[in-house]
Protein backbone atom coordinates (compact mmCIF):
# COMPACT_ATOMS: atom_id res chain seq x y z
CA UNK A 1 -4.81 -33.10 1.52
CA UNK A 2 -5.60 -34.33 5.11
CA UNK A 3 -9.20 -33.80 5.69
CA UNK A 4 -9.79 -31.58 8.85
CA UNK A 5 -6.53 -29.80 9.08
CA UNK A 6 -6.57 -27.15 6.59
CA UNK A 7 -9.10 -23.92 6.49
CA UNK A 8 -11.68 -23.81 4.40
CA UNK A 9 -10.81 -22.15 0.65
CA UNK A 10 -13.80 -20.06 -0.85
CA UNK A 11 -14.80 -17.08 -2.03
CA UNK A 12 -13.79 -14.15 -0.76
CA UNK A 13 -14.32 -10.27 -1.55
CA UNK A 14 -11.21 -8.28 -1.27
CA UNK A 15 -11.96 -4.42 -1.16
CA UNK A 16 -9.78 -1.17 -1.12
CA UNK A 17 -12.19 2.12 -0.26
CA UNK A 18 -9.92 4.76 -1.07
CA UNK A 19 -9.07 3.10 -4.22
CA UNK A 20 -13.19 2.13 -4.95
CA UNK A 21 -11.92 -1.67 -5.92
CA UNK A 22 -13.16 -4.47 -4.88
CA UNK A 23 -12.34 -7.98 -6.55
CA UNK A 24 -13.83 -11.61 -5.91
CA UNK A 25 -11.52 -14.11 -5.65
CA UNK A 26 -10.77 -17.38 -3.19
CA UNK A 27 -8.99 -17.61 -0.12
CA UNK A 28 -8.76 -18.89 3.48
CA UNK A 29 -9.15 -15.51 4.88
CA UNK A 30 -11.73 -14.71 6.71
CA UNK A 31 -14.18 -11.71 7.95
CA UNK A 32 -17.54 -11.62 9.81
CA UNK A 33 -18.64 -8.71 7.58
CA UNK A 34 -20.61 -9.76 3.96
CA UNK A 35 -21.05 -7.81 0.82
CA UNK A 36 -23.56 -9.05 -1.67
CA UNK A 37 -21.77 -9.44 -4.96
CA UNK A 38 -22.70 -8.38 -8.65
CA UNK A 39 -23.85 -11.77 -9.01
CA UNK A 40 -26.40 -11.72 -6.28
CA UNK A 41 -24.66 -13.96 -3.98
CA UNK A 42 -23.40 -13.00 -0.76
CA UNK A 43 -19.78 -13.15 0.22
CA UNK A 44 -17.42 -11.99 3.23
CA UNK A 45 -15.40 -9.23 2.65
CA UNK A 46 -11.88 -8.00 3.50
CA UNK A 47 -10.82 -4.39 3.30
CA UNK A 48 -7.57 -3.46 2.64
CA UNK A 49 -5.76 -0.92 3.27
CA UNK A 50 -4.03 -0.01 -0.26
CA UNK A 51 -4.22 -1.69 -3.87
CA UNK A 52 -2.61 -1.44 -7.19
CA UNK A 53 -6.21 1.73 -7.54
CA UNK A 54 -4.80 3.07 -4.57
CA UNK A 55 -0.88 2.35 -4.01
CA UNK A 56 0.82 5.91 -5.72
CA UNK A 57 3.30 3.64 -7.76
CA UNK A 58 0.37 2.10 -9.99
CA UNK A 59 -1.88 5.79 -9.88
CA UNK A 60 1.66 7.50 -10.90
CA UNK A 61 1.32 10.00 -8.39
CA UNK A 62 4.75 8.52 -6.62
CA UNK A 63 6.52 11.50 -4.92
CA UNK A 64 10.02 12.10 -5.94
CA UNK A 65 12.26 12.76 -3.84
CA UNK A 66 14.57 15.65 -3.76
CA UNK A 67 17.80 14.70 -2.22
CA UNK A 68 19.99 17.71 -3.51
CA UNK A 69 17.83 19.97 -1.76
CA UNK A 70 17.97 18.10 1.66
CA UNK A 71 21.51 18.06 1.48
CA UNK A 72 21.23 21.68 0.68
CA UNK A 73 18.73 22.57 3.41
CA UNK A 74 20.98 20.38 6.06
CA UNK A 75 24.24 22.29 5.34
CA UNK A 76 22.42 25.83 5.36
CA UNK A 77 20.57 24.41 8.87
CA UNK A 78 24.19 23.29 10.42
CA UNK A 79 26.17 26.34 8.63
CA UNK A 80 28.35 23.94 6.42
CA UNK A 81 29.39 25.90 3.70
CA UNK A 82 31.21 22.34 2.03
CA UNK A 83 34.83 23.38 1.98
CA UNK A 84 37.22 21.53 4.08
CA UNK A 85 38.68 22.91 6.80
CA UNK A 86 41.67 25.21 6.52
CA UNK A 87 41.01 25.24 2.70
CA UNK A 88 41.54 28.62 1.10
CA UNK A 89 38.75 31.07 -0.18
């Protein structure tokens, strides 16, 4: 590597506060908040928005989604009844 041209690579906190995570790991990101760490250092700190302690796919609480009963809802909304046309009773 060129000296000078790349960021600097250190520590870094990542943390999630709905999900109550945080992890220590390296990268170039950076953040003018700190955290002081478990192991008594102090580190800067990213929050994230969502994590795999947050994100409804890893928790399991991932809606499902009903698509029968949209279809159903849209054809009793427009008064479809989902015969054709001319087709008899």
């Amino acid at each position: 590597m060129q000296p000078g041209i790349h960021p600097a690579y250190r520590s870094v906190v990542f943390r999630d506060k709905a999900g109550n995570l945080a992890f220590l790991t390296r990268s170039t990101a950076t953040s003018d908040k700190t955290i002081e760490w478990e192991d008594g250092h102090t580190y800067p700190v990213i929050d994230v928005e969502i994590s795999s302690a947050s994100h409804p796919f890893y928790t399991g609480n991932a809606r499902v989604l009903d698509t029968a009963g949209r279809v159903e809802r849209f054809q009793r909304r427009y008064g479809l009844t989902g015969s054709k046309p001319g087709a008899a009773s």
